[in-house]
PDB file of N, CA and C in Angstrom:
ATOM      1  N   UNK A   1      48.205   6.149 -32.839  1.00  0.00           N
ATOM      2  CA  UNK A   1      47.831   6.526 -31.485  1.00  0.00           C
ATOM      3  C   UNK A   1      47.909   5.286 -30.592  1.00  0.00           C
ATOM      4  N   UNK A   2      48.643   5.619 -29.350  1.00  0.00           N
ATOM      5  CA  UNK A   2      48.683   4.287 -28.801  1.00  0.00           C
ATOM      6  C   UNK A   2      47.337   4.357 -27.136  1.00  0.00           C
ATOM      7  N   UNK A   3      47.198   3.052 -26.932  1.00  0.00           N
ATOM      8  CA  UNK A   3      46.462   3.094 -25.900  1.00  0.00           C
ATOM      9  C   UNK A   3      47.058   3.280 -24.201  1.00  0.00           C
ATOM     10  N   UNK A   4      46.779   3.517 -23.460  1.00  0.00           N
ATOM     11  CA  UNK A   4      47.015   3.650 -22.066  1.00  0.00           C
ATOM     12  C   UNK A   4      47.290   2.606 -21.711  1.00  0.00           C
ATOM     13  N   UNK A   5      48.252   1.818 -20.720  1.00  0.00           N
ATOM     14  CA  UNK A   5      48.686   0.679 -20.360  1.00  0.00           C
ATOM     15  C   UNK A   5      47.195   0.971 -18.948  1.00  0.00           C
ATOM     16  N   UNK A   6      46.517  -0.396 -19.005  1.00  0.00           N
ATOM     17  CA  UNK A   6      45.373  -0.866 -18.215  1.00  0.00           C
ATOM     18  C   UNK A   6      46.421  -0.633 -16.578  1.00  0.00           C
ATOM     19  N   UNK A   7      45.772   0.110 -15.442  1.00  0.00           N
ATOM     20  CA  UNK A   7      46.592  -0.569 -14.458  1.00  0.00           C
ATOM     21  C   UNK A   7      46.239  -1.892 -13.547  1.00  0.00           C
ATOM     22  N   UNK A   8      46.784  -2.571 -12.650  1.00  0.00           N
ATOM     23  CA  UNK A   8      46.608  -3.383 -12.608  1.00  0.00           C
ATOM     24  C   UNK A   8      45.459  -3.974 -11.778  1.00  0.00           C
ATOM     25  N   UNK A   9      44.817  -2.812 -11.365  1.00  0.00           N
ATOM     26  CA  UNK A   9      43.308  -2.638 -10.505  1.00  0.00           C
ATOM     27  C   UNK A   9      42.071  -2.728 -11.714  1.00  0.00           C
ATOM     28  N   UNK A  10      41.953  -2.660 -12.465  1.00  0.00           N
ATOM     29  CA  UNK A  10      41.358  -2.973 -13.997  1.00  0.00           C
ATOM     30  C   UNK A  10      40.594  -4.204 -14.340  1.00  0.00           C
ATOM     31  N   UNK A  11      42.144  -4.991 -13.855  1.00  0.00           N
ATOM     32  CA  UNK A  11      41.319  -6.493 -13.781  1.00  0.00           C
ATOM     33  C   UNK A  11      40.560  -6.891 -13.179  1.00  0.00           C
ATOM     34  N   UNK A  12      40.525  -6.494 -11.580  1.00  0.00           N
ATOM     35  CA  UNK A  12      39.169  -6.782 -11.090  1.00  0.00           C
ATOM     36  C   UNK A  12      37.998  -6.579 -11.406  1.00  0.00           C
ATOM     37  N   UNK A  13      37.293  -7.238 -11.266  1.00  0.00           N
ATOM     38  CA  UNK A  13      35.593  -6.845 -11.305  1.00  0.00           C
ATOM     39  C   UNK A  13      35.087  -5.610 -10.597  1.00  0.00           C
ATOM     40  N   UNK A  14      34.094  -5.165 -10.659  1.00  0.00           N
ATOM     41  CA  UNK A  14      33.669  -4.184  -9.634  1.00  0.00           C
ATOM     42  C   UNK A  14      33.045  -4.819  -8.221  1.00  0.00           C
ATOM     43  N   UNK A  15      33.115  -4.114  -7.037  1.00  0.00           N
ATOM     44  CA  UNK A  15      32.514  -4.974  -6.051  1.00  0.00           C
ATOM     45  C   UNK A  15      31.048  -4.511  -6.022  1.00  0.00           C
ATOM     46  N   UNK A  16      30.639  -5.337  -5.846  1.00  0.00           N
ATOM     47  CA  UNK A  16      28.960  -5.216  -5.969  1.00  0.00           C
ATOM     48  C   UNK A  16      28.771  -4.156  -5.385  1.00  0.00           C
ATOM     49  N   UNK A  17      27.557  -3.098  -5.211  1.00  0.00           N
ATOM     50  CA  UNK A  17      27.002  -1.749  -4.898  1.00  0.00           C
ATOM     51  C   UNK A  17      25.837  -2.559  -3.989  1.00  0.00           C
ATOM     52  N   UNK A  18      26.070  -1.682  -2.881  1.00  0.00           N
ATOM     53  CA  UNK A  18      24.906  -2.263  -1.805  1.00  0.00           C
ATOM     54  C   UNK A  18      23.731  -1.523  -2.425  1.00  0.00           C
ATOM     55  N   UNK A  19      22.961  -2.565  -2.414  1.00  0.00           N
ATOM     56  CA  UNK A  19      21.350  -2.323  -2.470  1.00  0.00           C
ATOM     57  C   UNK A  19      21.001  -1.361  -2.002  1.00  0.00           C
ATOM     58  N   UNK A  20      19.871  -0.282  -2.547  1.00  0.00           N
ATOM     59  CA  UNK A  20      19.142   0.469  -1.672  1.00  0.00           C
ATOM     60  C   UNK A  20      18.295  -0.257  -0.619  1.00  0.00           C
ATOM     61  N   UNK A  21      18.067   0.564   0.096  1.00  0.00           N
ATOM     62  CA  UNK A  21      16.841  -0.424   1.063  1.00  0.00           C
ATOM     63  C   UNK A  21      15.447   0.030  -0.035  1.00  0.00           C
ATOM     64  N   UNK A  22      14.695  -0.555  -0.179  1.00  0.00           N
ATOM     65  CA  UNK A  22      12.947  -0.823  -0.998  1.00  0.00           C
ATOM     66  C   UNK A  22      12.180   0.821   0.245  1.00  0.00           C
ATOM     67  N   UNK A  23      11.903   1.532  -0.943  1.00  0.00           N
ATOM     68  CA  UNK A  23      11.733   3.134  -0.297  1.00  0.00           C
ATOM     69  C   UNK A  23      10.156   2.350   0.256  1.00  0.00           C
ATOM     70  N   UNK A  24       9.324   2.280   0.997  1.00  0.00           N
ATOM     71  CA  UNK A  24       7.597   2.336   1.333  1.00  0.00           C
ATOM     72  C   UNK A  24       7.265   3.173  -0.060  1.00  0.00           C
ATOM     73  N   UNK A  25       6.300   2.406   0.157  1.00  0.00           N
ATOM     74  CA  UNK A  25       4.927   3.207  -0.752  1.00  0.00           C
ATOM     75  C   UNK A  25       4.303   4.404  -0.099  1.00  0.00           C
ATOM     76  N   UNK A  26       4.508   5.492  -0.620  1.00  0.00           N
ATOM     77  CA  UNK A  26       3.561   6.656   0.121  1.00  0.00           C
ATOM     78  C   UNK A  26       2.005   6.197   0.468  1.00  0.00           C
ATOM     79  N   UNK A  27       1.338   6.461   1.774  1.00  0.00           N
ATOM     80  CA  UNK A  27       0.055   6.139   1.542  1.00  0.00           C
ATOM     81  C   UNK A  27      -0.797   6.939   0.919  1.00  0.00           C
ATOM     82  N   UNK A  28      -1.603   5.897  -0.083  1.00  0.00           N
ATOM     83  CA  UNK A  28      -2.425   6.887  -0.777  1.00  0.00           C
ATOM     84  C   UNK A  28      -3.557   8.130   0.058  1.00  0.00           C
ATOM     85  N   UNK A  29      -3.901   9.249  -0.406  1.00  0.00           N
ATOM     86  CA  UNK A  29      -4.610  10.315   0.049  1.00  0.00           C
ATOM     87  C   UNK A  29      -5.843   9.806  -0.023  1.00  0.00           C
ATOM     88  N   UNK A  30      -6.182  10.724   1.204  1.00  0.00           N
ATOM     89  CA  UNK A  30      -8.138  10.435   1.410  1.00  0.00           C
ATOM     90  C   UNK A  30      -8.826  10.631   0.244  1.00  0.00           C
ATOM     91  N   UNK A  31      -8.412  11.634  -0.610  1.00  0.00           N
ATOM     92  CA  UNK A  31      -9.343  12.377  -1.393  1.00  0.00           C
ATOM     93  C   UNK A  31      -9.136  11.437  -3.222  1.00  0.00           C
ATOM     94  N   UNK A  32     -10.308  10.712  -3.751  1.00  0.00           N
ATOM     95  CA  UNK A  32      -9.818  10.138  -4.515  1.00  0.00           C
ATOM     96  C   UNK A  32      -8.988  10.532  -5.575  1.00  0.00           C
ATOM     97  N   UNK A  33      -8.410   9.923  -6.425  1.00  0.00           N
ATOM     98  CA  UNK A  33      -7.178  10.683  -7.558  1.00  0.00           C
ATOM     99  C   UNK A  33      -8.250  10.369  -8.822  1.00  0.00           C
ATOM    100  N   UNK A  34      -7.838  11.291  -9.746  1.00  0.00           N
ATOM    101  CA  UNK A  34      -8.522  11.646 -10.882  1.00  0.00           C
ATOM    102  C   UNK A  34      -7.861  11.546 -11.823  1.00  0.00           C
ATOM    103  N   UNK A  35      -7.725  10.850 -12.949  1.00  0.00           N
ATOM    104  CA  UNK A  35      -7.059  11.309 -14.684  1.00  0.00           C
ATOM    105  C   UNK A  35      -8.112  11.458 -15.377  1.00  0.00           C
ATOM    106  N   UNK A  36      -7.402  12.135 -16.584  1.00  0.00           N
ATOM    107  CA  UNK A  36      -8.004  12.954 -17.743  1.00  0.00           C
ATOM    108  C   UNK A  36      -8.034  10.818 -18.686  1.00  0.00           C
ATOM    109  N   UNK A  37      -9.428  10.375 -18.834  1.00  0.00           N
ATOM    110  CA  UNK A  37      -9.811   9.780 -19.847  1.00  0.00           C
ATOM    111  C   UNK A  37      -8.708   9.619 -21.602  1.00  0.00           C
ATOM    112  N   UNK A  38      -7.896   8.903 -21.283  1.00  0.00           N
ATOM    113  CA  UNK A  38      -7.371   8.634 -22.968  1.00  0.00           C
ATOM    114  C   UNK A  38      -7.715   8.404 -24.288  1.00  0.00           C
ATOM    115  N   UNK A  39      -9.008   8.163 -24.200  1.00  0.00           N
ATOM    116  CA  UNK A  39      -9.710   7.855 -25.102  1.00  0.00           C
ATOM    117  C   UNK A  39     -10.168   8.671 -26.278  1.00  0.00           C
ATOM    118  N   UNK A  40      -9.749   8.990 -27.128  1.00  0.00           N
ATOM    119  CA  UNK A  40     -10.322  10.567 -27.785  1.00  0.00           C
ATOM    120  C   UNK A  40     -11.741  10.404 -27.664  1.00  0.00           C
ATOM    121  N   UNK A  41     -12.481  11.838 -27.700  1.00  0.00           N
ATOM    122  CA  UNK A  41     -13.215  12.038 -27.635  1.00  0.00           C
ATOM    123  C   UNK A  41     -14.339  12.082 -26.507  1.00  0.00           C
ATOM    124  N   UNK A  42     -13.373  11.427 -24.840  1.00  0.00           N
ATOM    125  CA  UNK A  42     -14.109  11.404 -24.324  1.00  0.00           C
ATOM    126  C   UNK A  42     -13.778  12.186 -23.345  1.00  0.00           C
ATOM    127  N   UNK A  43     -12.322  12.845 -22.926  1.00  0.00           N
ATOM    128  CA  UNK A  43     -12.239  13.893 -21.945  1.00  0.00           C
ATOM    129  C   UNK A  43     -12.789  14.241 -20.752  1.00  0.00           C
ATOM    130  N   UNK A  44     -13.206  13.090 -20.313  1.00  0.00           N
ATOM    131  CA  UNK A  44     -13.678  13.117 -19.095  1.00  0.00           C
ATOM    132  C   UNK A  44     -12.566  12.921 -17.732  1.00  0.00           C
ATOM    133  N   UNK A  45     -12.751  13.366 -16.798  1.00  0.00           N
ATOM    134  CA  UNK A  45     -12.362  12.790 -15.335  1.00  0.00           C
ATOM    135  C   UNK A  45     -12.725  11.481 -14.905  1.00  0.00           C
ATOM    136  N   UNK A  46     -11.752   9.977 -14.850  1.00  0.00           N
ATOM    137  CA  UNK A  46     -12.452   9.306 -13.923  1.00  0.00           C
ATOM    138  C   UNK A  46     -11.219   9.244 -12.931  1.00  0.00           C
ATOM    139  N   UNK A  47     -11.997   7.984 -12.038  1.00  0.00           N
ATOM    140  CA  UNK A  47     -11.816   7.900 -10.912  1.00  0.00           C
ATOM    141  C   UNK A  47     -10.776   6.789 -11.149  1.00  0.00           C
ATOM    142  N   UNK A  48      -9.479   7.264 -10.223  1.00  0.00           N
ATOM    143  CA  UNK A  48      -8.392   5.642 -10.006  1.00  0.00           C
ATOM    144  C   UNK A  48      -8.955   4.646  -8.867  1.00  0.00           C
ATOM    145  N   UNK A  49      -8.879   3.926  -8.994  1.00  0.00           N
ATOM    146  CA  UNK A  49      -9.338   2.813  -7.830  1.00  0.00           C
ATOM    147  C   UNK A  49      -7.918   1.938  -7.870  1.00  0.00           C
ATOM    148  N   UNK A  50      -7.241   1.801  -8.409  1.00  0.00           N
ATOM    149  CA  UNK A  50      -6.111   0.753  -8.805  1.00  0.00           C
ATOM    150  C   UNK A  50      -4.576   1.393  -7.853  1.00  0.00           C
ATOM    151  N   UNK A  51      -4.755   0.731  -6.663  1.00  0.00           N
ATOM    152  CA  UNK A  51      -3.175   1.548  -5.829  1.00  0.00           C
ATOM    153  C   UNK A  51      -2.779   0.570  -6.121  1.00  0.00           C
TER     154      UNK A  51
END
């Protein structure tokens, strides 16, 4: 089986991909956020404080 002759656009590098612009941070909601506790056995709700 033979291979495909490379054409001669190949050799170049790729040109770099413009950056996204950096999306904002949504602002966090009034109402505090809650997870379910990882801990076995303890299944509780706490509170996030950590934006």
């Amino acid at each position: 089986m033979t291979t495909p002759n490379p054409s001669p656009d190949d050799d170049r590098p790729d040109p770099p991909g413009t950056p996204e612009p950096d999306q904002p941070r949504p602002e966090p909601p009034d109402a505090p956020r809650y997870v379910r506790c990882p801990m076995l056995g303890c299944g509780r709700l706490h509170e996030v404080t950590d934006w």
